[in-house]
C-alpha atoms as a PDB file:
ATOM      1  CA  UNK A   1      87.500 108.451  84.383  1.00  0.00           C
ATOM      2  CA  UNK A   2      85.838 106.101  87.110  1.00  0.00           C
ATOM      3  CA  UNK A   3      88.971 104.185  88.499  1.00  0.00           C
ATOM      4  CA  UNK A   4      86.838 103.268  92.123  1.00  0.00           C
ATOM      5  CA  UNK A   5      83.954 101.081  92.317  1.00  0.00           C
ATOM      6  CA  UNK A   6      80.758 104.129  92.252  1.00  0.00           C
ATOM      7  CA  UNK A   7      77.974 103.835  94.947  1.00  0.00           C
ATOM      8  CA  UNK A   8      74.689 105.270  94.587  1.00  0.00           C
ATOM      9  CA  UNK A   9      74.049 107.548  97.627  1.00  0.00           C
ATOM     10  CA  UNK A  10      71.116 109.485  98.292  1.00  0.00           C
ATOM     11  CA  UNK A  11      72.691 111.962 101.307  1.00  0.00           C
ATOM     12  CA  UNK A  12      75.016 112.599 103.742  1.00  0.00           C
ATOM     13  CA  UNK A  13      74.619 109.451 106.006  1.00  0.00           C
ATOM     14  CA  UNK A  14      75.002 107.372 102.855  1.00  0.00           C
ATOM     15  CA  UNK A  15      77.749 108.783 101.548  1.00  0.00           C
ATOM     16  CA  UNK A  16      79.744 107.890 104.946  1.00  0.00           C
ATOM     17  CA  UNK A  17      78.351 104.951 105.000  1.00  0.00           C
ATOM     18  CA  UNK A  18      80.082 104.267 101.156  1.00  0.00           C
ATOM     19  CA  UNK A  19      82.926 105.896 102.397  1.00  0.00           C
ATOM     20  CA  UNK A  20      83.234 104.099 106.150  1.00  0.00           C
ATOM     21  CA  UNK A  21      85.108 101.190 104.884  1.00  0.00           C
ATOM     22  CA  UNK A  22      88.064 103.308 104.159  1.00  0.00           C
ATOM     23  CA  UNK A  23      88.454 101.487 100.328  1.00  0.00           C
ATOM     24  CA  UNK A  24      88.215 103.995  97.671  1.00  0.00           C
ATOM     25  CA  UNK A  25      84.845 104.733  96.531  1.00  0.00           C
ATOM     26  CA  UNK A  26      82.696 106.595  93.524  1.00  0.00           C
ATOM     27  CA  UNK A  27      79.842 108.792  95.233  1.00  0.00           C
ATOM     28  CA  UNK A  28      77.707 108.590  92.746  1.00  0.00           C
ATOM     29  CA  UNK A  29      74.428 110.931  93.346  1.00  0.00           C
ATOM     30  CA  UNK A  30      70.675 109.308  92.330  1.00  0.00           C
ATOM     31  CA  UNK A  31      69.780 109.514  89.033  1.00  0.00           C
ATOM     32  CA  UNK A  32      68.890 113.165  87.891  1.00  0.00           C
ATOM     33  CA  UNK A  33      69.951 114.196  91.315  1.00  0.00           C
ATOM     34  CA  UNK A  34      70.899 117.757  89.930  1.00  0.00           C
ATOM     35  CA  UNK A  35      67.438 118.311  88.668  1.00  0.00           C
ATOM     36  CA  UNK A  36      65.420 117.967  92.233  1.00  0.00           C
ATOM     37  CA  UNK A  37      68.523 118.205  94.555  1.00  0.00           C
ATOM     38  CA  UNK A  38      70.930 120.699  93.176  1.00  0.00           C
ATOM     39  CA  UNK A  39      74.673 121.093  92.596  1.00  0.00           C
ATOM     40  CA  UNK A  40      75.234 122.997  96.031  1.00  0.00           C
ATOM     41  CA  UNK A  41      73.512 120.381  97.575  1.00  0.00           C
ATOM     42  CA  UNK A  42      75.868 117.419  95.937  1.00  0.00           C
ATOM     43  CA  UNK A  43      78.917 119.897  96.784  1.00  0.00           C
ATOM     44  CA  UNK A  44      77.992 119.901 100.280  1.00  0.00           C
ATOM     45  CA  UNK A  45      77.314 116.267 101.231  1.00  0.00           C
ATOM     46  CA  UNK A  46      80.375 115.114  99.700  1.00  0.00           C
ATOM     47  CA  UNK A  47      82.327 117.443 101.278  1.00  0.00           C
ATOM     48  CA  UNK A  48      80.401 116.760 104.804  1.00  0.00           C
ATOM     49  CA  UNK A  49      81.643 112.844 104.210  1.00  0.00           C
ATOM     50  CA  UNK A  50      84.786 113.875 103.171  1.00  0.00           C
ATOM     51  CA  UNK A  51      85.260 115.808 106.480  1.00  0.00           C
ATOM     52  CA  UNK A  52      84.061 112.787 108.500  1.00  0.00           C
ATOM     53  CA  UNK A  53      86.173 110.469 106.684  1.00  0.00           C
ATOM     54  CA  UNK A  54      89.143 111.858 105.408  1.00  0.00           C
ATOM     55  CA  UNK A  55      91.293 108.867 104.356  1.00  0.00           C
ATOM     56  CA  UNK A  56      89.004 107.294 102.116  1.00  0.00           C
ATOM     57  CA  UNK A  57      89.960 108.245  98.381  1.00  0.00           C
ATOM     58  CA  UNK A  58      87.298 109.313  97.366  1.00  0.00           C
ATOM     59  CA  UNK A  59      85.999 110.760  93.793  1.00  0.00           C
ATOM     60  CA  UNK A  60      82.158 112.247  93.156  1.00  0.00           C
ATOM     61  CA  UNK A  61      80.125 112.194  90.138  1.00  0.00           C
ATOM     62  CA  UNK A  62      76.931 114.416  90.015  1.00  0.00           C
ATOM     63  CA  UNK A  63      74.130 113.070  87.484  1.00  0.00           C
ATOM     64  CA  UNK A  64      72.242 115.784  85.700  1.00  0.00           C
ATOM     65  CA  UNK A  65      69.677 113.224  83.020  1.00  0.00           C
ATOM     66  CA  UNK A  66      69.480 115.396  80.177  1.00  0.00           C
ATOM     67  CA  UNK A  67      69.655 118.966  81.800  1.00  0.00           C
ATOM     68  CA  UNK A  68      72.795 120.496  80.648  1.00  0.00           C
ATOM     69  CA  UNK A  69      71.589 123.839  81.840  1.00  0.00           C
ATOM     70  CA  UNK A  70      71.983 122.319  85.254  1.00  0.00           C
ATOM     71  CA  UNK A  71      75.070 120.801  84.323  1.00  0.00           C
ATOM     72  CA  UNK A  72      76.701 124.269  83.218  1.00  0.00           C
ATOM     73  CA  UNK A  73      75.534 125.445  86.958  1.00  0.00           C
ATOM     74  CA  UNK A  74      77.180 122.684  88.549  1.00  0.00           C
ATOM     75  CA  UNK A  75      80.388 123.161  86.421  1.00  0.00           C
ATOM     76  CA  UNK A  76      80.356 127.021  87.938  1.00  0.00           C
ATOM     77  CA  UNK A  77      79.503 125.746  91.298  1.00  0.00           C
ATOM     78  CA  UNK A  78      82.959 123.555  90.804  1.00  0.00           C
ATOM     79  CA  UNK A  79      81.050 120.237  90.203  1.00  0.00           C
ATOM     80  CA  UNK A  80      83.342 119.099  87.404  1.00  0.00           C
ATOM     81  CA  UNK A  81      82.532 115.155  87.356  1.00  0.00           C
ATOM     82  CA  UNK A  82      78.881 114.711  85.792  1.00  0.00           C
ATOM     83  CA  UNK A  83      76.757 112.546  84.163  1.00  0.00           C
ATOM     84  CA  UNK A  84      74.936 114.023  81.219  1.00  0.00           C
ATOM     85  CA  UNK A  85      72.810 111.862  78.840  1.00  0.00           C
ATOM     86  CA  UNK A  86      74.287 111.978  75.195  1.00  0.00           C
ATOM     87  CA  UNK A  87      71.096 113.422  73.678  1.00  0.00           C
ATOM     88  CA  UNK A  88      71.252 116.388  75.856  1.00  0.00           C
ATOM     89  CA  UNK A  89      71.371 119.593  74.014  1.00  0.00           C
ATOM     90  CA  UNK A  90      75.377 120.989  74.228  1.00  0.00           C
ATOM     91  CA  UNK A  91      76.850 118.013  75.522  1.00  0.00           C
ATOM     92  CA  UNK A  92      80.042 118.764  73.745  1.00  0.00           C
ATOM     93  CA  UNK A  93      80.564 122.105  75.385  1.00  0.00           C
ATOM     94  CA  UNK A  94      79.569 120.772  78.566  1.00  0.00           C
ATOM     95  CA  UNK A  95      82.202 118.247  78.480  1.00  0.00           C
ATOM     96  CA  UNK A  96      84.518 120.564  76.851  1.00  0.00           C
ATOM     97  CA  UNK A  97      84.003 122.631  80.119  1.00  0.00           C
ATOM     98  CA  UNK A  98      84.060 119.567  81.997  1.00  0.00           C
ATOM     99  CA  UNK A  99      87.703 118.980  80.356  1.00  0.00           C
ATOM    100  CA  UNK A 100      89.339 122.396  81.172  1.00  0.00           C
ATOM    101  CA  UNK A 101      88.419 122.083  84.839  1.00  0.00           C
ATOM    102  CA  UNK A 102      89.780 118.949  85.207  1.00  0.00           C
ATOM    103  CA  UNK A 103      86.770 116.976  85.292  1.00  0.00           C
ATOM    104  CA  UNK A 104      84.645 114.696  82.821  1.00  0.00           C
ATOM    105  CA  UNK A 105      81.627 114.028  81.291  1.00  0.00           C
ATOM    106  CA  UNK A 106      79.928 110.767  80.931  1.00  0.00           C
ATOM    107  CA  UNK A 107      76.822 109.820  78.906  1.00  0.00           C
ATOM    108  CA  UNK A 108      75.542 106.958  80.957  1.00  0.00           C
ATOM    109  CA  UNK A 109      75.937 106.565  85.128  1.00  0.00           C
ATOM    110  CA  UNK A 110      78.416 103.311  85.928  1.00  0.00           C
ATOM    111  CA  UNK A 111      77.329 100.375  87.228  1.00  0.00           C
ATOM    112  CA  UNK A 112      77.024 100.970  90.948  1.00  0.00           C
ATOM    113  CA  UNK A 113      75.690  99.640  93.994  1.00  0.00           C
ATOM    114  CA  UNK A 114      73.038 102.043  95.104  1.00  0.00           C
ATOM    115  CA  UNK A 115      73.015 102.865  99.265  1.00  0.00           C
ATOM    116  CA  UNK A 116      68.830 102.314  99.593  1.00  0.00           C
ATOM    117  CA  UNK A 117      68.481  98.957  98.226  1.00  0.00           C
ATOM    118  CA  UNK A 118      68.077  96.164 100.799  1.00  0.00           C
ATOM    119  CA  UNK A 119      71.140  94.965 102.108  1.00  0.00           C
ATOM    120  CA  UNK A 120      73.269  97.266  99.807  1.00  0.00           C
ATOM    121  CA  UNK A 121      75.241  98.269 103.385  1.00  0.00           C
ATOM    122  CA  UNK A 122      75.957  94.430 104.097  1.00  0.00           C
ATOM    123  CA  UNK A 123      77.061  93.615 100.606  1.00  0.00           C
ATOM    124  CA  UNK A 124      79.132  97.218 100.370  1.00  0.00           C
ATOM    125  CA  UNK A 125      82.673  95.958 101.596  1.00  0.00           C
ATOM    126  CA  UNK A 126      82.657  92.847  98.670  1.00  0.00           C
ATOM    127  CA  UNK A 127      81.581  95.632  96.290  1.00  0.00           C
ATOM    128  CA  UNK A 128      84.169  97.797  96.873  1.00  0.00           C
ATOM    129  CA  UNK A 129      86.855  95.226  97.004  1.00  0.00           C
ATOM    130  CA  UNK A 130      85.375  93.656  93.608  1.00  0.00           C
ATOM    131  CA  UNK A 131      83.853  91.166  94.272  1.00  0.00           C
ATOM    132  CA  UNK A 132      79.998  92.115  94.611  1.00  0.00           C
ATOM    133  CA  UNK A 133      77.748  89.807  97.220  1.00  0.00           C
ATOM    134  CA  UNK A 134      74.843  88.556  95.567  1.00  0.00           C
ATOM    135  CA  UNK A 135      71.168  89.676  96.817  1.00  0.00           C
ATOM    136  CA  UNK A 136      69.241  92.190  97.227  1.00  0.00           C
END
């Protein structure tokens, strides 16, 4: 499922940022980013940061909390990789969905280094090779 290191990114600028260092990266939205952001949003800023760096491998995970209603949109907007909390009502089919278009479904968001913490662009290079700086 999540074979890069995921970053937290809250928009376009971030996302290139995660992605500038050329080492392959999760984009990993904010939590419950598909309830006040959108799946057409998500869908659009990685493919903006894909466009400005295309050699960085690159995979995408949308979070949608608990809305699986939202997560059913995304899948039809060709979101496929989500985050859906386990309680959520249909999580099965959702995943199931997931499945079929080659994505996945996970209950809880990976450990990541999230883009607007304080020096999370400094320590970004050591967390993407493994080997996380310390701080914050």
């Amino acid at each position: 499922m999540i074979v890069y290191p995921a970053t937290v990114v809250h928009g376009v600028a971030d996302a290139v940022a995660a992605m500038a260092p050329g080492l392959p990266v999760t984009l990993l939205s904010a939590p419950g980013a598909a309830l006040f952001a959108g799946s057409t949003w998500w869908r659009d800023c990685v493919a903006e940061a894909r466009a400005r760096c295309p050699d960085t491998p690159a995979a995408d995970v949308l979070d949608c909390a608990d809305a699986s209603g939202l997560a059913m949109g995304a899948l039809r907007d060709g979101v496929c990789r989500l985050v859906l909390w386990p309680d959520a009502t249909n999580w099965a089919a959702v995943a199931a969905i997931a499945a079929r278009q080659g994505g996945f479904v996970l209950p809880h968001a990976p450990p990541a280094l999230d883009m607007s913490q304080r020096n999370a662009r400094r320590r970004l290079h050591g967390w993407l090779r493994g080997s996380a700086v310390s701080g914050g």
